[in-house]
C-alpha atoms as a PDB file:
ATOM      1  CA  UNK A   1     -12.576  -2.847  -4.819  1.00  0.00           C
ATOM      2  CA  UNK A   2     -12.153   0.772  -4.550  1.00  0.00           C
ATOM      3  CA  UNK A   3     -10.311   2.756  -2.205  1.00  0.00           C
ATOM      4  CA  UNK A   4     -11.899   5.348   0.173  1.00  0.00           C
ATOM      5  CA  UNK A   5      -8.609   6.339   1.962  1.00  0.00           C
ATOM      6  CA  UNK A   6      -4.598   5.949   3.026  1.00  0.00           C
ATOM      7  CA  UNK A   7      -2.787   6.495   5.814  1.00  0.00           C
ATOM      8  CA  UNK A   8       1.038   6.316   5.618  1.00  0.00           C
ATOM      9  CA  UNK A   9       3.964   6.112   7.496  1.00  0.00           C
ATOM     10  CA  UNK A  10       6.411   5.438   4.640  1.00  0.00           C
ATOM     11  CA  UNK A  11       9.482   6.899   2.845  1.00  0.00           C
ATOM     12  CA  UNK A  12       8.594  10.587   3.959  1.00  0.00           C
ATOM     13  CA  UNK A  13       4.710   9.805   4.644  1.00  0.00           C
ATOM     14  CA  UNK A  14       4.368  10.384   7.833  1.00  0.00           C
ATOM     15  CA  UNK A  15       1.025   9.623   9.421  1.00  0.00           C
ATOM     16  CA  UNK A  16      -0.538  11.437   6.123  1.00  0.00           C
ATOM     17  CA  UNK A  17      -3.603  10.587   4.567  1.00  0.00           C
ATOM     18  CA  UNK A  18      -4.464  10.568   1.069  1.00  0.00           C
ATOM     19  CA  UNK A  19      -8.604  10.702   0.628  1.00  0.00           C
ATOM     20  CA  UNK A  20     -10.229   9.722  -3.183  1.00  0.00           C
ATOM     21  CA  UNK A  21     -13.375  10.491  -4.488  1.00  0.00           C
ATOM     22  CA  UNK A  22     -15.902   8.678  -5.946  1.00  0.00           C
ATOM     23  CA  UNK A  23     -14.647   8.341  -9.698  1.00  0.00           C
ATOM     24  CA  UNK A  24     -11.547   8.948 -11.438  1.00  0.00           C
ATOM     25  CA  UNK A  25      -8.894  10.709  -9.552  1.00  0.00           C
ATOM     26  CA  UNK A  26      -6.422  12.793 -10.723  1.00  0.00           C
ATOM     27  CA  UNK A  27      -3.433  13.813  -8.213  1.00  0.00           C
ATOM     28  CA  UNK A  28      -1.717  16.917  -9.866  1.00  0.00           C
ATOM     29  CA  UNK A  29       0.857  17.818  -7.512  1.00  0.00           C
ATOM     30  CA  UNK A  30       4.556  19.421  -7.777  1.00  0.00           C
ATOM     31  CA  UNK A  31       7.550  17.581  -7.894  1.00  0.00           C
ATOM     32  CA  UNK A  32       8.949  15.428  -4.798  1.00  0.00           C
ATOM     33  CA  UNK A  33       5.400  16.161  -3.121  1.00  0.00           C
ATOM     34  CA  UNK A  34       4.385  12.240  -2.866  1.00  0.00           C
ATOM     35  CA  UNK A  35       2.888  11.211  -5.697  1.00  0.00           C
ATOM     36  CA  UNK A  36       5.056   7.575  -6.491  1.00  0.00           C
ATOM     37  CA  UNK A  37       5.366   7.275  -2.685  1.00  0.00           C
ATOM     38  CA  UNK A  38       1.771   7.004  -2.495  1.00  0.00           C
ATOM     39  CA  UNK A  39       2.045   4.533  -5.314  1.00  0.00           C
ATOM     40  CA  UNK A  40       4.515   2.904  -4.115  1.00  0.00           C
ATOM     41  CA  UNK A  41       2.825   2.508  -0.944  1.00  0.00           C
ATOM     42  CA  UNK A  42      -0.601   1.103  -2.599  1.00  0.00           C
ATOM     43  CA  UNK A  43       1.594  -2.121  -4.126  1.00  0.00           C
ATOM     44  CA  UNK A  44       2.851  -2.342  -0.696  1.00  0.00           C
ATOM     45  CA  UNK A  45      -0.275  -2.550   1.491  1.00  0.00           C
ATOM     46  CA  UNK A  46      -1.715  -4.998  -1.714  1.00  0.00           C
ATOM     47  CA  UNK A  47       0.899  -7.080  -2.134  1.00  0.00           C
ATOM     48  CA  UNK A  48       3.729  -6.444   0.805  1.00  0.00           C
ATOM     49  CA  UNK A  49       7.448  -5.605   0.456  1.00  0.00           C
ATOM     50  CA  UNK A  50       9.494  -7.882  -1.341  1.00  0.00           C
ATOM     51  CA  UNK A  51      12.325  -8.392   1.369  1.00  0.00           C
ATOM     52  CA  UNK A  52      14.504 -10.557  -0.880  1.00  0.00           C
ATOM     53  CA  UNK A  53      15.439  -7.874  -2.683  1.00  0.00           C
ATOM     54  CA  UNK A  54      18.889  -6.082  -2.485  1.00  0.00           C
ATOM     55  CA  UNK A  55      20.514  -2.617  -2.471  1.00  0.00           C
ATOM     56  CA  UNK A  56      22.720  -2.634  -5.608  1.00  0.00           C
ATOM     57  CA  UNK A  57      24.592   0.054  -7.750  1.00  0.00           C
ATOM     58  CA  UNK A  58      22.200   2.213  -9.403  1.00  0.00           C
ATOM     59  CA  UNK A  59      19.305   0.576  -6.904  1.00  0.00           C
ATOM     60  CA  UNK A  60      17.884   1.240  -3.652  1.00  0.00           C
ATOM     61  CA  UNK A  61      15.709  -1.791  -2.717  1.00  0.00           C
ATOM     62  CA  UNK A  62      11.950  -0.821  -1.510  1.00  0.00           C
ATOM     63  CA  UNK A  63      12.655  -1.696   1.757  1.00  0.00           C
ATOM     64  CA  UNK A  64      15.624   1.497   2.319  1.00  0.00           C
ATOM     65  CA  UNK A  65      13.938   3.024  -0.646  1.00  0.00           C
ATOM     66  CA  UNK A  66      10.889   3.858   1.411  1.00  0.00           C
ATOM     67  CA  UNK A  67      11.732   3.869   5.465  1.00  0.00           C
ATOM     68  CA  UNK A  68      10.415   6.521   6.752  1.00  0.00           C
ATOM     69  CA  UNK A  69      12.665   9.331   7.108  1.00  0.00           C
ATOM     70  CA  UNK A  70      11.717   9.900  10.844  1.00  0.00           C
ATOM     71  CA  UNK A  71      13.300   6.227  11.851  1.00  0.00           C
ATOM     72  CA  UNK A  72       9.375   5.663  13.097  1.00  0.00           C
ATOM     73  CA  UNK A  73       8.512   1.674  11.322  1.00  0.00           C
ATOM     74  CA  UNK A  74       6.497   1.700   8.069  1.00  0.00           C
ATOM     75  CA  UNK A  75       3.117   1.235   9.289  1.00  0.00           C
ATOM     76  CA  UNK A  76      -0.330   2.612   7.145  1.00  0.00           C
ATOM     77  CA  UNK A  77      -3.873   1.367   6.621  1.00  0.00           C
ATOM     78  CA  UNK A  78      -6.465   1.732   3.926  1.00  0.00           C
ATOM     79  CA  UNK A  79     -10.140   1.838   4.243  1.00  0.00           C
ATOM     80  CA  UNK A  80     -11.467  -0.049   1.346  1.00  0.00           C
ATOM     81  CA  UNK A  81     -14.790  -0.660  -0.299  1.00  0.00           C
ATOM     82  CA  UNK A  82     -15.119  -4.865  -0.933  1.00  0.00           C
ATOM     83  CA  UNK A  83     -17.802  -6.890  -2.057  1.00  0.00           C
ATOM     84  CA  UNK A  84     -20.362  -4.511  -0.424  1.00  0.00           C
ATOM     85  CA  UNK A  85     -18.797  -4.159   2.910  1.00  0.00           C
ATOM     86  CA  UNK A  86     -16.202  -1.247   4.150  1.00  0.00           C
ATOM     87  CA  UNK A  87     -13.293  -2.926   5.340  1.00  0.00           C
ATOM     88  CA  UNK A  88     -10.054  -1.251   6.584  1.00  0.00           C
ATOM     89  CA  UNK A  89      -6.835  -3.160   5.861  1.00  0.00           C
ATOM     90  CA  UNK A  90      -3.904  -2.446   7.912  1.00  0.00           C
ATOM     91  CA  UNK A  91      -0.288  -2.986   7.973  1.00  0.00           C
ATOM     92  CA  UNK A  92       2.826  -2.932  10.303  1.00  0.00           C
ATOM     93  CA  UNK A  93       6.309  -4.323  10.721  1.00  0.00           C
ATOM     94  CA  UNK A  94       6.089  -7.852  11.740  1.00  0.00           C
ATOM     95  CA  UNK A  95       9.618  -8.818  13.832  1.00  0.00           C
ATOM     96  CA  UNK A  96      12.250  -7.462  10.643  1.00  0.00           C
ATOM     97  CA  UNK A  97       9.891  -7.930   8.477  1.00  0.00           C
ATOM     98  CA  UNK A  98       8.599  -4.409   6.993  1.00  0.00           C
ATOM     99  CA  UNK A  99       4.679  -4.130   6.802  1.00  0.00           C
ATOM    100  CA  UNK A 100       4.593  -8.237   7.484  1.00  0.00           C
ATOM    101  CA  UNK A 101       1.722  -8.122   9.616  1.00  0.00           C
ATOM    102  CA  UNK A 102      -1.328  -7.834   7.865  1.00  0.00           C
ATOM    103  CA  UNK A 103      -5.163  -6.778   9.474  1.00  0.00           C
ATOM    104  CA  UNK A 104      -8.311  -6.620   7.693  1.00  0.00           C
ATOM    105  CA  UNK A 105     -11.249  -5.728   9.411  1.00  0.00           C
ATOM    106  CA  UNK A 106     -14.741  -4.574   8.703  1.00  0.00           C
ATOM    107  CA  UNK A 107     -14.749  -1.178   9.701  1.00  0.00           C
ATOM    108  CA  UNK A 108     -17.680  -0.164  11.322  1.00  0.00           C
ATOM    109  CA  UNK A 109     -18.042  -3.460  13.314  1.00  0.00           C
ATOM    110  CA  UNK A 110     -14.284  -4.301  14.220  1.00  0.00           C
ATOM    111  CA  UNK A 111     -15.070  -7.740  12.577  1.00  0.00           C
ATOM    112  CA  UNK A 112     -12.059  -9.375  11.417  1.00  0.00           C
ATOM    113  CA  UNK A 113     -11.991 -10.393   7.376  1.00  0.00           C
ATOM    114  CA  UNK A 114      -9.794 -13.578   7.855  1.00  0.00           C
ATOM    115  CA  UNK A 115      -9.586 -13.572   3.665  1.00  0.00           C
ATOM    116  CA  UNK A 116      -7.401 -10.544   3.497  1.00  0.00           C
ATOM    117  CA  UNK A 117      -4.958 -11.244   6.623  1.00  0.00           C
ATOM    118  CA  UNK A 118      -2.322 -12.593   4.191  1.00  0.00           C
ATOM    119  CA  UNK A 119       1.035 -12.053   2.974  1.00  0.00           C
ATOM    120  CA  UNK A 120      -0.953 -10.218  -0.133  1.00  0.00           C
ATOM    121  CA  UNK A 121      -4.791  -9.130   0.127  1.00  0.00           C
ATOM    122  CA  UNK A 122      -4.347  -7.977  -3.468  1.00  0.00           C
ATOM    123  CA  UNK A 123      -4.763 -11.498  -4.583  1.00  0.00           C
ATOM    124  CA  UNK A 124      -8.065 -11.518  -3.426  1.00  0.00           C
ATOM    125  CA  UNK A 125      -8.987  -8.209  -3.785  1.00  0.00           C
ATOM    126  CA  UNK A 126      -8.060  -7.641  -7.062  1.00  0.00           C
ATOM    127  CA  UNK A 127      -7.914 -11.262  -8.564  1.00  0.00           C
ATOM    128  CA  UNK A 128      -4.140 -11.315  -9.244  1.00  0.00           C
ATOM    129  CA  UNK A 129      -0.277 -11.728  -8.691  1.00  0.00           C
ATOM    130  CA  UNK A 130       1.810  -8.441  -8.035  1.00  0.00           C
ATOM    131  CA  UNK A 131       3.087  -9.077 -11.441  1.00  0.00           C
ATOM    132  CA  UNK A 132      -0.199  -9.156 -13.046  1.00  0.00           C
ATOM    133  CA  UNK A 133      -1.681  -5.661 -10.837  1.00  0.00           C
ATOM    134  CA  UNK A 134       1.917  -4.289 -12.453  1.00  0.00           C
ATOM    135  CA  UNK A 135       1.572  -4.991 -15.522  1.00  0.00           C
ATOM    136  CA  UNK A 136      -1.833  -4.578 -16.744  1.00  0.00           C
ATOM    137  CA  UNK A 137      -3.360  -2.658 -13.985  1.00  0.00           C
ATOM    138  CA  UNK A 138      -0.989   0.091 -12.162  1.00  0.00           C
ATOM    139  CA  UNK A 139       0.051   2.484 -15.030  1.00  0.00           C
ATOM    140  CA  UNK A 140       3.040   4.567 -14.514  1.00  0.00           C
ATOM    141  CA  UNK A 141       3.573   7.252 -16.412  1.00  0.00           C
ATOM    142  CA  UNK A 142       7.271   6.737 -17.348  1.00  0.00           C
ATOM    143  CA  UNK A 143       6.031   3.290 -18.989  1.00  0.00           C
ATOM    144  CA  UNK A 144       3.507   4.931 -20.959  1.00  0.00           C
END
């Protein structure tokens, strides 16, 4: 899989898209401009919001963590190379449920991709749990 683009209305996202090359891609950016909102908003589009968890001292669950500050629902979309085929995945609030409802169509012919229209596409796409893309695959740089 690689990712063409993201659109994001998330934490304070809003409506913004983030474009990536072809190859390696290196966001160098100041301080509080995005850059682990955008990551944060990847896992979520891959592999949802977990909506069991809680707000606790010293925690702000993902789901306060990252509303966007305008009070408009998380909502965003990626357009994805898969398997030879440009498909754009999208995601909105589903009843309470932030980014619950999950679309994935191709996206030059509107053709839905039944596959990826689950709780989480990054299953498929990428061949594992959350906790696998976490751990071996999505790098942060305070874990480094």
């Amino acid at each position: 899989m690689k990712i063409l683009s993201m659109t994001a209305t998330f934490g304070k996202l809003e409506n913004q898209t983030l474009t990536l090359q072809p190859g390696l891609n290196i966001i160098h950016a100041p301080n509080e401009w995005g850059k682990s909102t955008w990551c944060a908003f990847l896992m979520a589009m891959l592999y949802g919001i977990d909506t069991g968890a809680r707000t606790k001292t010293g925690y702000l669950a993902d789901k306060e963590h990252y509303a966007p500050w305008s009070g408009e629902p998380m909502s965003g979309s990626m357009e994805i190379l898969w398997n030879g085929r440009e498909i754009t995945l999208e995601r909105r609030n589903k009843g309470r449920t932030p980014l619950g409802e999950v679309k994935a169509f191709e996206t030059h012919t509107g053709m839905p991709v039944p596959e990826l229209e689950i709780a989480a596409p990054g299953q498929v796409l990428l061949g594992g749990e959350r906790s696998v893309f976490a751990r071996a695959g999505f790098l942060k740089l305070a874990e480094m």
